[in-house]
Every structure is written in C-alpha cells, then in structure tokens.
Protein backbone atom coordinates (compact mmCIF):
# COMPACT_ATOMS: atom_id res chain seq x y z
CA UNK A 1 -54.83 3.99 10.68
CA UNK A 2 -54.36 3.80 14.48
CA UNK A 3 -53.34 6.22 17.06
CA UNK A 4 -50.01 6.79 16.93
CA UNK A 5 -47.82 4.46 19.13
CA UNK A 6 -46.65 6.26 22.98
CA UNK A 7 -43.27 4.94 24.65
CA UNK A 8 -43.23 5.97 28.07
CA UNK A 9 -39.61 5.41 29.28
CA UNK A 10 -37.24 5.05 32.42
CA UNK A 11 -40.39 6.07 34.99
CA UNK A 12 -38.43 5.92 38.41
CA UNK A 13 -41.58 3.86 39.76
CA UNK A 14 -44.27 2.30 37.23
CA UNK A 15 -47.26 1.19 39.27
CA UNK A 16 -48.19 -1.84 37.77
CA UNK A 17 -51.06 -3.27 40.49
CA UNK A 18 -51.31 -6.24 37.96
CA UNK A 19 -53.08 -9.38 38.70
CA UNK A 20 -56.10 -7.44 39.94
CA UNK A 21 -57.83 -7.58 37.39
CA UNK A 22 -60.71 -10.47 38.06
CA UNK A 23 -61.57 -8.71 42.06
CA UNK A 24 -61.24 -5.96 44.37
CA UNK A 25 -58.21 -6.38 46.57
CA UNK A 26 -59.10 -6.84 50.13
CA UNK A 27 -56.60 -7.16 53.16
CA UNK A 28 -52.29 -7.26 52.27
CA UNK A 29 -53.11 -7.52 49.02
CA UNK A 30 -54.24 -3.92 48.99
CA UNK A 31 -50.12 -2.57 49.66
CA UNK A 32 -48.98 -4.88 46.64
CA UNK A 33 -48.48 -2.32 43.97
CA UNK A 34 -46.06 -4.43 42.14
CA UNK A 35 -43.93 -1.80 40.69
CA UNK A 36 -41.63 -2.22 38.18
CA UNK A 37 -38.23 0.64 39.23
CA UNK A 38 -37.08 2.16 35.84
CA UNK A 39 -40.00 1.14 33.79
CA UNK A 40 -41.62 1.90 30.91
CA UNK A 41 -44.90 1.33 28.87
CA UNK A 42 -45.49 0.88 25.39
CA UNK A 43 -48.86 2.00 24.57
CA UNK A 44 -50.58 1.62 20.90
CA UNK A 45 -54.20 1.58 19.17
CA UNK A 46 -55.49 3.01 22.63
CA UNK A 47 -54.47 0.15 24.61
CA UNK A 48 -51.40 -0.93 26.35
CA UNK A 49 -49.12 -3.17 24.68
CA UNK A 50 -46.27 -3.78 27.31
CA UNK A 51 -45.05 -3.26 30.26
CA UNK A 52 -41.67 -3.93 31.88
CA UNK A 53 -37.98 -2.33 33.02
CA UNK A 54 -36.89 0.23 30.13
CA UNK A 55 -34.05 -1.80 28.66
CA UNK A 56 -36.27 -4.87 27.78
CA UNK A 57 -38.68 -2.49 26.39
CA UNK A 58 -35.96 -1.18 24.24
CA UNK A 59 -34.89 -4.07 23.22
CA UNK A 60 -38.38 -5.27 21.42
CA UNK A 61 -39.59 -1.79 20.23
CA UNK A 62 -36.02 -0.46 19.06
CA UNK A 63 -37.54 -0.70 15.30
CA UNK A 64 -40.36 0.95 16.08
CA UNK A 65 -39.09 4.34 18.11
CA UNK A 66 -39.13 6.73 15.27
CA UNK A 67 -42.95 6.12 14.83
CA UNK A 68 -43.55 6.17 18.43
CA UNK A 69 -43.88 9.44 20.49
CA UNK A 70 -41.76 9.10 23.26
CA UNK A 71 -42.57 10.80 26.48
CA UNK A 72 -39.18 10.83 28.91
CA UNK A 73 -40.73 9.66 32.81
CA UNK A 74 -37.19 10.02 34.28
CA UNK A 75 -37.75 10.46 38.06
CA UNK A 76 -40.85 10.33 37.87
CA UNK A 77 -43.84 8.15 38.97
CA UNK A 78 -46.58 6.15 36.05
CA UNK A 79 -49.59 5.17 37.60
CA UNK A 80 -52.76 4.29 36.08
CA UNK A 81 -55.47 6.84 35.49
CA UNK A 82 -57.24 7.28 38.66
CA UNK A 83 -61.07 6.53 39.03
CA UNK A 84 -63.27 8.18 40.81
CA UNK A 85 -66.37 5.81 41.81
CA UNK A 86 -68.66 8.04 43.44
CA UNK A 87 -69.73 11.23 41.98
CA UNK A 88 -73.10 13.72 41.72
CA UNK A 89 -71.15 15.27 38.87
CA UNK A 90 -74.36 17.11 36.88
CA UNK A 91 -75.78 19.96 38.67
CA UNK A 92 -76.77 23.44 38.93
CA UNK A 93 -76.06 25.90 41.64
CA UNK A 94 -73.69 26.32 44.24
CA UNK A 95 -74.63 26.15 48.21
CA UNK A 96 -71.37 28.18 50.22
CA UNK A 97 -74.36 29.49 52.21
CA UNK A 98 -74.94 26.45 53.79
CA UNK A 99 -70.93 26.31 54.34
CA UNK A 100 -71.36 28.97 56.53
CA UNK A 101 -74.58 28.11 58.49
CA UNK A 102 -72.38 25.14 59.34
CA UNK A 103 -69.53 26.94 60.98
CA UNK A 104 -72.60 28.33 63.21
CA UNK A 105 -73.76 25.42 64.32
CA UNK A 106 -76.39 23.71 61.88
CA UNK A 107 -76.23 20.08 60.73
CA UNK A 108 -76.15 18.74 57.80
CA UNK A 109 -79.88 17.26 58.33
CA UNK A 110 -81.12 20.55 60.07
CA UNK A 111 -80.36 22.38 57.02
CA UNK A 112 -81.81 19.46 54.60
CA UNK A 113 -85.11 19.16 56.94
CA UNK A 114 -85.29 23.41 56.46
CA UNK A 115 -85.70 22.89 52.73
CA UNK A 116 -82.21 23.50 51.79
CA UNK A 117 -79.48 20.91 50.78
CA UNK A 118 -80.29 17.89 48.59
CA UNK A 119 -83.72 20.37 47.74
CA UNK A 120 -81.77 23.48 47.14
CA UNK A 121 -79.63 21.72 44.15
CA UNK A 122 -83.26 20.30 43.33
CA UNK A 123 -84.64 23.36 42.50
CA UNK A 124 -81.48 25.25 40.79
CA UNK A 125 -81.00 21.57 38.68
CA UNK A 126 -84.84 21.58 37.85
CA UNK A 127 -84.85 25.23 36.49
CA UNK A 128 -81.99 24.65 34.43
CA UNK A 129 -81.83 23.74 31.01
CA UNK A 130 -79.48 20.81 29.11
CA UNK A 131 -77.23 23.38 27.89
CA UNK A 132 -76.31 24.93 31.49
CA UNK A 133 -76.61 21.97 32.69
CA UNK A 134 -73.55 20.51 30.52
CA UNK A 135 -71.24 23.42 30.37
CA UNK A 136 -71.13 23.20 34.30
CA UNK A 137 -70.82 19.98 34.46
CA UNK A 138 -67.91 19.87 31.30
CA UNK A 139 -65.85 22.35 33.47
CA UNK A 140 -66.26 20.11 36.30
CA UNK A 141 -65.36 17.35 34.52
CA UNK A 142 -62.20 19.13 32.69
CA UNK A 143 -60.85 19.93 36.18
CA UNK A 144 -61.33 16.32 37.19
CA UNK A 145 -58.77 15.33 34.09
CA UNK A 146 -56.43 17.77 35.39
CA UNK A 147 -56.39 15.79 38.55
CA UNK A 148 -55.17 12.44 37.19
CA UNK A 149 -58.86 10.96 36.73
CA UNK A 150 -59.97 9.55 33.66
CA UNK A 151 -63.18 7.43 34.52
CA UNK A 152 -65.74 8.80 36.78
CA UNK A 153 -68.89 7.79 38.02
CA UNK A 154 -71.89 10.21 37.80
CA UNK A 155 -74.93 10.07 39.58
CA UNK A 156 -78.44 11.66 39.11
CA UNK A 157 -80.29 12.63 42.19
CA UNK A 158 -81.15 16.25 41.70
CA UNK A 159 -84.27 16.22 39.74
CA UNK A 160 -86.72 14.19 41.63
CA UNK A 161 -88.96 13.57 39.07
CA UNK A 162 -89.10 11.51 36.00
CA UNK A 163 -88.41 14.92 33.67
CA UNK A 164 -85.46 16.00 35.51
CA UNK A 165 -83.97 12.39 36.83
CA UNK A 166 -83.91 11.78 32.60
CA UNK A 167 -82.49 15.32 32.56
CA UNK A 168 -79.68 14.62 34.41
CA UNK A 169 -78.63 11.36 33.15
CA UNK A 170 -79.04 12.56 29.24
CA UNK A 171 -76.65 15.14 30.23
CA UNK A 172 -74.16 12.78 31.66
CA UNK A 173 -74.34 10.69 28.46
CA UNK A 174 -74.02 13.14 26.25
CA UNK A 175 -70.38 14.56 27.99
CA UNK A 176 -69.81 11.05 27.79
CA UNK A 177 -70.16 10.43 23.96
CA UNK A 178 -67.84 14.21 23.64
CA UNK A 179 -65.80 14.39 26.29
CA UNK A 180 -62.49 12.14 26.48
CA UNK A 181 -63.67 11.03 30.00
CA UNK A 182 -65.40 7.91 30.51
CA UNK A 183 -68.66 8.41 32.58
CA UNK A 184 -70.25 5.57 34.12
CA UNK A 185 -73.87 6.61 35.07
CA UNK A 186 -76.51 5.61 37.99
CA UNK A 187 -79.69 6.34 38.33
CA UNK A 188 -80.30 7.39 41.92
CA UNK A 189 -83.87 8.90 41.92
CA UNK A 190 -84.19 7.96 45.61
CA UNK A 191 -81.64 10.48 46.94
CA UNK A 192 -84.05 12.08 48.57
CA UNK A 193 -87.83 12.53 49.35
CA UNK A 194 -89.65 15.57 47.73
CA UNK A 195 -91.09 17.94 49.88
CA UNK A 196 -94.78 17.70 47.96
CA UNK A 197 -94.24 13.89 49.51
CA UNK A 198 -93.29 14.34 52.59
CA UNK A 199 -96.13 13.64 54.24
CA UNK A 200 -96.38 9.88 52.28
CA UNK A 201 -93.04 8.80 51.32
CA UNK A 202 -94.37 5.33 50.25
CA UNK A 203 -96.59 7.25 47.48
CA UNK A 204 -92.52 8.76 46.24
CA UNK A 205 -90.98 5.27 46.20
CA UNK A 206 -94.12 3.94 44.08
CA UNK A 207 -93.33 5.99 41.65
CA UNK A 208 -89.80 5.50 41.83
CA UNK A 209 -90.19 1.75 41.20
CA UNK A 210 -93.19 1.90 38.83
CA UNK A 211 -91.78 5.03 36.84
CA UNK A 212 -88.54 6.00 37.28
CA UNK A 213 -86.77 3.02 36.86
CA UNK A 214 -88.92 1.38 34.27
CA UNK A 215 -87.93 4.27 32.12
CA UNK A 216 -84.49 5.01 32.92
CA UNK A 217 -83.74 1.31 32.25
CA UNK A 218 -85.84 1.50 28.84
CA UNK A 219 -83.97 4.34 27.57
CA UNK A 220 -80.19 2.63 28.65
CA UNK A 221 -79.19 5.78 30.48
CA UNK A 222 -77.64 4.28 34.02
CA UNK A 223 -76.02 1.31 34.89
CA UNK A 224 -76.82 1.21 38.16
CA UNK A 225 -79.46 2.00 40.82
CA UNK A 226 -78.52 4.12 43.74
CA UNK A 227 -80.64 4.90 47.20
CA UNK A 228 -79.87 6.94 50.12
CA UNK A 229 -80.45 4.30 53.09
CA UNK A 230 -80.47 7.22 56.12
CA UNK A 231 -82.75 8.44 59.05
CA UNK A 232 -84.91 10.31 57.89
CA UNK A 233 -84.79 9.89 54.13
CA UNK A 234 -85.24 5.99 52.73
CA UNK A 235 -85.80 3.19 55.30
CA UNK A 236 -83.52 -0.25 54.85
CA UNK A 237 -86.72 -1.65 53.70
CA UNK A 238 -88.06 0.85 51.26
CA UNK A 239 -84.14 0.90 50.20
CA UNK A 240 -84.34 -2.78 49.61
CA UNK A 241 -87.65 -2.71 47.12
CA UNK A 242 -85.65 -0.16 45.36
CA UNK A 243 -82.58 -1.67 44.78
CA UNK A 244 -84.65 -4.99 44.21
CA UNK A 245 -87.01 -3.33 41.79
CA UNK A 246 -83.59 -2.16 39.65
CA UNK A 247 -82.20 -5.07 39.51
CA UNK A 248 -85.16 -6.42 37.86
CA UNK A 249 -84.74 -4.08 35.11
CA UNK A 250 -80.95 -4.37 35.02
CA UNK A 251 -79.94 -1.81 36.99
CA UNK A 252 -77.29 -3.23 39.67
CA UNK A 253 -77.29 -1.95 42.58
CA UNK A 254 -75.38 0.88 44.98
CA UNK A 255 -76.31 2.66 48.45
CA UNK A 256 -75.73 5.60 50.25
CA UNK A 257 -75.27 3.54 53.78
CA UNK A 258 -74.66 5.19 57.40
CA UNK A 259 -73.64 8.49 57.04
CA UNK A 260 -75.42 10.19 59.34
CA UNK A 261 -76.08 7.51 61.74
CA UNK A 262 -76.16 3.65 62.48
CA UNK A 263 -79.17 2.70 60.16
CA UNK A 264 -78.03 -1.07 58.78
CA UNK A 265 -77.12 0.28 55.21
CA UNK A 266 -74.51 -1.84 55.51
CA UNK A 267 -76.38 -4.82 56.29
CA UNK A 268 -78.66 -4.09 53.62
CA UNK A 269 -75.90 -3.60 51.02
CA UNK A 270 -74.53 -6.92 51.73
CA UNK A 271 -78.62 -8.62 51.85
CA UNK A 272 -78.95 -7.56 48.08
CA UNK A 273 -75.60 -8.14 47.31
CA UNK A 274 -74.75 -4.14 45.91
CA UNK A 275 -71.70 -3.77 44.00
CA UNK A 276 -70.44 -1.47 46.95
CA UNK A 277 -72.17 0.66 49.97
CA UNK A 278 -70.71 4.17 50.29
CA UNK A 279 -70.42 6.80 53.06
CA UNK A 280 -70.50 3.69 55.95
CA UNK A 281 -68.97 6.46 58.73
CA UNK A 282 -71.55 4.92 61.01
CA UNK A 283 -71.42 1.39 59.91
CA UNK A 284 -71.86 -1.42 62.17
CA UNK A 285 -69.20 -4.23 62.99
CA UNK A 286 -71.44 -6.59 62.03
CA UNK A 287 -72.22 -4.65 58.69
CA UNK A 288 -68.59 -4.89 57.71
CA UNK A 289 -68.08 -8.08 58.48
CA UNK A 290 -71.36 -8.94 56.04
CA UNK A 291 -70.23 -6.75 53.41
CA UNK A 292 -66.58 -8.69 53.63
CA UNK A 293 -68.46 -11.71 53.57
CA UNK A 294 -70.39 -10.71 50.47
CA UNK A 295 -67.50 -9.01 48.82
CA UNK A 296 -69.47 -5.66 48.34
CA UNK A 297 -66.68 -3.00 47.94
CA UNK A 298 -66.77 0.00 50.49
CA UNK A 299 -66.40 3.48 48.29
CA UNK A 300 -65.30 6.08 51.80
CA UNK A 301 -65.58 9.88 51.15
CA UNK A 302 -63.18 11.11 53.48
CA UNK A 303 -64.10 14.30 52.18
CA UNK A 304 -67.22 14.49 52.65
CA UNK A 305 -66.40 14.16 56.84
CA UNK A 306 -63.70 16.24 55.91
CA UNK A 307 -66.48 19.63 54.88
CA UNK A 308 -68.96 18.47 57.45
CA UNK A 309 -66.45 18.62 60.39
CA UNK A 310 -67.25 15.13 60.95
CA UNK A 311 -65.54 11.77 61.90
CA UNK A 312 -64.33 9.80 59.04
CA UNK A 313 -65.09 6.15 58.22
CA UNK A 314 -62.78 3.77 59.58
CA UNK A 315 -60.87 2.69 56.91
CA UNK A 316 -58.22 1.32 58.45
CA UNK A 317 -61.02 -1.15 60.77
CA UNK A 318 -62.70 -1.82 57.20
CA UNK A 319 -59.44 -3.07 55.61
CA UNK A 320 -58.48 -5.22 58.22
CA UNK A 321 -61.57 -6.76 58.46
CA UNK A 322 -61.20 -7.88 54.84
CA UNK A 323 -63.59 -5.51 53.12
CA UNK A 324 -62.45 -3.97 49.76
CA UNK A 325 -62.01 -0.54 50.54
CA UNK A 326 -62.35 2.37 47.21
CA UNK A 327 -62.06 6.17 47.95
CA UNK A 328 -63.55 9.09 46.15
CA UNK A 329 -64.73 12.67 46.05
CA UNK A 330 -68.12 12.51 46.51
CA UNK A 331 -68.30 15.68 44.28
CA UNK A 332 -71.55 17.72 44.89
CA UNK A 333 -72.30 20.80 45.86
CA UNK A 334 -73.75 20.75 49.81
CA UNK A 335 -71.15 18.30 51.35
CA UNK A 336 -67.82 17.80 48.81
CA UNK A 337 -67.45 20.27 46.45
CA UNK A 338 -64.37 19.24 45.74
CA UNK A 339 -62.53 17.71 42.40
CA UNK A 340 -59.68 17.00 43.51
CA UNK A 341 -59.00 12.73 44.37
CA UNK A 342 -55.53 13.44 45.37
CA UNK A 343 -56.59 15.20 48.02
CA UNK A 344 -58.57 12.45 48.83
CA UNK A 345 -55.67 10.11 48.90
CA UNK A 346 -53.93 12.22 51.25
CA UNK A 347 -57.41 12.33 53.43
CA UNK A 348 -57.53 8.44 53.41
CA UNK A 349 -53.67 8.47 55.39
CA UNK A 350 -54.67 11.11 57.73
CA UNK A 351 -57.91 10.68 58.99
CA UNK A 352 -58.81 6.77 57.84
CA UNK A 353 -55.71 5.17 58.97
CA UNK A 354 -54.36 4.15 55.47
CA UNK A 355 -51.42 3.09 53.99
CA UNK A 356 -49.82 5.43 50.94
CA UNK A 357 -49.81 2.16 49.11
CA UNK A 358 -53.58 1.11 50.20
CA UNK A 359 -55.28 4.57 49.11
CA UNK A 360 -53.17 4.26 45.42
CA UNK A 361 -55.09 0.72 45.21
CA UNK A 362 -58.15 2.68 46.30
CA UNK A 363 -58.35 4.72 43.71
CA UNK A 364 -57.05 2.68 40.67
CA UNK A 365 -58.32 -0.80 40.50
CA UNK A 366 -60.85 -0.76 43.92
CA UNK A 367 -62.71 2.26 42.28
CA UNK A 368 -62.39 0.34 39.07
CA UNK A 369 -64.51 -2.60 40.46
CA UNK A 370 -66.26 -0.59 42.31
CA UNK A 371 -68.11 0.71 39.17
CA UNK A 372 -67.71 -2.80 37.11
CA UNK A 373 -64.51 -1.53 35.10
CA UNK A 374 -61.76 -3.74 37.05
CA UNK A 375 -61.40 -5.55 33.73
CA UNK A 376 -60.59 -2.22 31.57
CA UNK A 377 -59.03 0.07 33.81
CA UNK A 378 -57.51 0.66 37.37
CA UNK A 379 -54.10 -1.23 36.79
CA UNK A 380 -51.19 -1.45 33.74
CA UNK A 381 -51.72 -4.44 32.36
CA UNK A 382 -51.60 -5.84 28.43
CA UNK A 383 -54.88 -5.20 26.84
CA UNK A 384 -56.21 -2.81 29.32
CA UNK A 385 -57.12 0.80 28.10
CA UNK A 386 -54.32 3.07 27.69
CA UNK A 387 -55.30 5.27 30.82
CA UNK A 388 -52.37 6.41 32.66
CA UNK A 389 -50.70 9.07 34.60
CA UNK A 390 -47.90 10.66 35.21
CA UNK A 391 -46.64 12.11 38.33
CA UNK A 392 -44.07 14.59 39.14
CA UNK A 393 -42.67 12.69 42.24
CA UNK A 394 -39.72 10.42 42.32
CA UNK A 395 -41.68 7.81 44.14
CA UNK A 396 -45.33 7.05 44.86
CA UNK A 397 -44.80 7.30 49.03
CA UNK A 398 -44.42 11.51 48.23
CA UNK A 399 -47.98 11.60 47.24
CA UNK A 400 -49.60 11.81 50.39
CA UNK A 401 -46.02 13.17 52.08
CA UNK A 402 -46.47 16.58 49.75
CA UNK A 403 -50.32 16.97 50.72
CA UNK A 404 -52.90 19.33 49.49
CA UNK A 405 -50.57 19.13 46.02
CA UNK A 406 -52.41 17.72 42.69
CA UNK A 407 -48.79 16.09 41.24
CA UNK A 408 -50.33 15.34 38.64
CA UNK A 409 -48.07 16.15 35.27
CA UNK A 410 -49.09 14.39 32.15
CA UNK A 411 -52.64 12.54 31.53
CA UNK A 412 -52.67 9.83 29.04
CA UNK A 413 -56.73 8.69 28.12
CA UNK A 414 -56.92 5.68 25.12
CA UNK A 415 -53.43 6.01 24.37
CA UNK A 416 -53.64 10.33 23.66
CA UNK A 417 -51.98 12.97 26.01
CA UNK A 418 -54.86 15.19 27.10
CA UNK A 419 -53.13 17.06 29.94
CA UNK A 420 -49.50 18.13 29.62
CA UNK A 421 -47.50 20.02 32.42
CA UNK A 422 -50.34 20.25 34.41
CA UNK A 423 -52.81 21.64 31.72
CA UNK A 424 -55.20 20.57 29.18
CA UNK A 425 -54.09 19.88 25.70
C-alpha cells in the first residue's frame, strides 16, 4: 500500500517555478515563479500528483478527501523544498578560535598557512571515528530539515588521505540510506594540500588522480569531483588534471573558483565544462561571460563573505550577464558554520543585489541543477518528488523583508510531514 495521499489546500501563494525543469534559469527568467494565488497540491505515493487553484483541486479529488490528510495552507506560502548545493556537511570539531583571531586581524589564508583551518578540521575529522562522525553530522543535518531543506549536497575534503576521504563519504552515504534527507555526495580530496606535501604538491595530486579517485569512483561513493582552484592551494592547471582525471572515472566535475583572489577558476570551470564553479567573489568578467557561455551554474556563498568580513560575489553582475546563479550555505566549520539557507536568501538581497524572487529560484530549481536533480526536485510540478514547504508568511516577498527569521512551518519530504510547527516529527 502507498503513502497515504496529502491535500495541501487554499496556500495564499503556491510557488510553482514550473517549466524549469530541463535547465537552470538564467537572466528574467530567474523572477518567474509562476505562482498559482489560492492554490493547492495534491500529493500521493511520494510524488506530486497536481497542482492548481483550490477549487479545481476540489473538484477532481472531492471523492478522495476522507483518505487524504489534509493540511489547511490558508495565508500561507508552499514552496518547494529548498536545496542546498554546496555543503562540507561531515566533520569533526569546531574552530570559534579562529572566529576570534579574525576579529584581530588574521586572514583567512594566514590562519590556513599557520596550520590551522582546512588542517585543523583535518586532524579533529582524521581522529574521529564513523560513529562521531555521523551523530554530528545527523544533528547537522536534522537542523538543516528544520530550515526548509530537503536535498543537500555533501562534500568530503577533511581527510586528506585515501582512509579518511572514504571515511567521510561512507558516512555521508550511510545518513543518506537512514536519514529522510537526500544527500548528494562529491568527492573533493583536493581541498587542500597536506602539510607532509607541502614541499611537492605535484607528488599530492598524483595520488589524488592515481588513488583517490580510482577508488572513490570504484566503490560509487560521490557523484562528483570537487577541487579548490586558489593561490596558494591547487593551480588552474593541476585543477584541470583533476577534474579531467574524474571525469574519466565518472565523476563530473565542480570547483572551488576565486575566493580569495582573481586566479581564472572561472575560466577553468567553463574549459572543462563543470556542472557549476562556486565561491567566484573574485571572478573575472571574462570568466562569467565563459561560464554563461558554457552554461556552468554559479553556486555564491554569501555567507561565507558574510563570516569572513569580506565582499560578496556579485550576484546581481552574474545574473545579468546571463549566468545561472544558485545560493547556499557553504556549511563548514572555519568559514560558514551556518545551517540556516534562509538566511542565505536574505544575504543574496542585501549584499548580492538580488531580487526576493531571484534568490527563491536560487535555491529551489538553480541548486537543483546545480547538483543534477533539476529533473526531481527544485519546482512543483506532476511527477516530481513530493518535497515541499510550507511557510508561515502570507506571501513569498516577506521572506527576505522579515530577515534573520527561519519561516519555515511544515516540511513535507516524499510525500510525509517530517517537520511540523517548526519542529521535527
């Protein structure tokens, strides 16, 4: 027998974003939410069944209500379930010390070249086992669900080694195969250069290529291959054997692209045709206009800029330049340790230049394609998942006008309510 059927009914605003299913929308097309005023969704067998304005709804499924739980959206907003595209969600340790060397002064970089940052997590993530490893990661992940998101991107990146890398990602599958949450995992063994390589960082992406990847892709535990393309850390051309070398095993690829400073990451993202290039605060004009050329999506981190007191991305320069913009968290410990994509949103109007409407697209169907799931999530559509959320606003334009507020109210993952009034079920 299936899950039991879910009426959703007389939502002041259902945001549909339908039609987006086959690409990323770029441009215009990125404030056309197509919202259906006093709508409603049927939703059945985990997927959704229909979607339209509540009397027409009625109308077909008036047979069916007493089998159907019905859930009463009156002035309130249905969206779909956000997606969050970019995370380093499995880790161990915590780094507020580095918070506050910041305030004094250090960089981001200082810090990393002193042996802390990326290598501090490396060393608390290496010395801890799977089990601490996934009950810090599952509480992560359970506040995530409380915050409208109900398919996230993980990342490894922490271990550094074969052992650890594997570490990382088994633990991501395994929350994926229990938790409601769908993870979508990427290898990223070149987020960093270990410090017993630092003095021949060619030796580290050797065995990256030759090792790493060979395995990770052997053992199906990542989707994708992620490098961080920065001063300091991976050159564009040691970025591009990587991503190369992934590809070759079926691992598509991602990169970490100008954060820190102008380094063509965006250039190179659009060269080996990634499925998006994320950070890009110091991307070039004439990287955006390759990645808009290419269609490789642009995943900004407003928070990130946000913790490190730095500019953000220019969003608003990306969009009009035709580039399909996603947003996310970033979660991790040194530079966003943050779970909370709403406040994202409302980072994406105030310091990216975005539209309420664009930074909704950005984190529903953009984020979606953004991690190869345009065709399953990211907008209400027949035959999509039945991943939606609903919002205790009486229109979607309050979202970022209430900021620093997780509206969230009611999570709905596969067609099951797994957060009511703001908690888990």
């Amino acid at each position: 027998m299936g899950k039991q059927a879910l009426f959703i009914r007389h939502a002041n605003e259902v945001i549909t974003l339908k039609g987006s299913s086959e690409k990323p929308m770029t441009k215009e097309q990125m404030e056309e939410l197509h919202i259906v005023k006093g709508g409603s969704v049927w939703l059945e067998d985990g997927k959704i069944h229909a979607v339209g304005p509540d009397e027409e709804l009625l109308a077909t499924y008036q047979a069916r209500l007493e089998e159907a739980e019905v859930i009463d959206a009156t002035g309130q907003v249905v969206a779909p379930g956000f997606v969050d595209p970019h995370t380093h969600l499995v880790f161990a340790g915590s780094r507020e010390n580095e918070f506050n060397m910041r305030l004094q002064g250090s960089s981001y970089m200082d810090i990393m070249n002193a042996g802390g940052g990326i290598h501090a997590t490396t060393s608390a993530t290496r010395e801890a086992d799977h089990e601490q490893l996934y009950t810090e990661s599952k509480r992560r992940l359970d506040k995530f669900l409380v915050h409208g998101v109900t398919t996230i991107e993980a990342k490894s990146g922490y271990g550094l080694s074969l052992e650890h890398e594997l570490k990382q990602l088994e633990v991501a599958k395994r929350l994926n195969d229990s938790h409601c949450m769908d993870i979508v995992s990427t290898f990223m063994g070149a987020h960093a250069v270990p410090g017993d390589y630092k003095e021949n960082p060619e030796q580290f992406v050797d065995l990256v290529i030759n090792e790493m990847i060979p395995k990770v892709a052997e053992l199906g535990l990542a989707e994708f291959n992620d490098v961080f393309c920065e001063h300091g850390v991976f050159t564009p051309e040691q970025s591009k054997r990587i991503l190369e070398a992934g590809r070759k095993h079926g691992l598509q690829p991602k990169i970490h692209a100008d954060e820190i400073e102008p380094y063509g990451g965006a250039e190179t993202a659009a060269e080996v045709g990634a499925v998006s290039a994320d950070h890009l605060l110091k991307a070039s004009d004439e990287g955006m206009k390759m990645m808009a050329e290419k269609g490789v999506i642009a995943v900004l981190l407003p928070g990130t800029a946000f913790f490190l007191m730095a500019e953000s991305a220019n969003g608003r320069k990306m969009i009009d330049a035709g580039v399909p913009v996603a947003l996310s968290t970033d979660c991790n410990p040194g530079s966003s340790p943050t779970v909370s994509l709403p406040l994202i949103m409302n980072l994406g109007c105030l310091k990216m230049g975005m539209t309420p409407a664009e930074v909704i697209t950005a984190t529903t169907i953009n984020a979606a394609h953004a991690i190869n799931r345009g065709h399953e999530v990211g907008s209400i559509e027949v035959g999509k998942k039945a991943d939606l959320v609903i919002l205790d606003v009486p229109n979607y334009m309050q979202l970022q006008y209430h900021y620093g507020v997780n509206h969230t109210k009611t999570v709905i993952k596969n067609g099951e309510v797994v957060v009511d009034e703001g908690r888990l079920v």
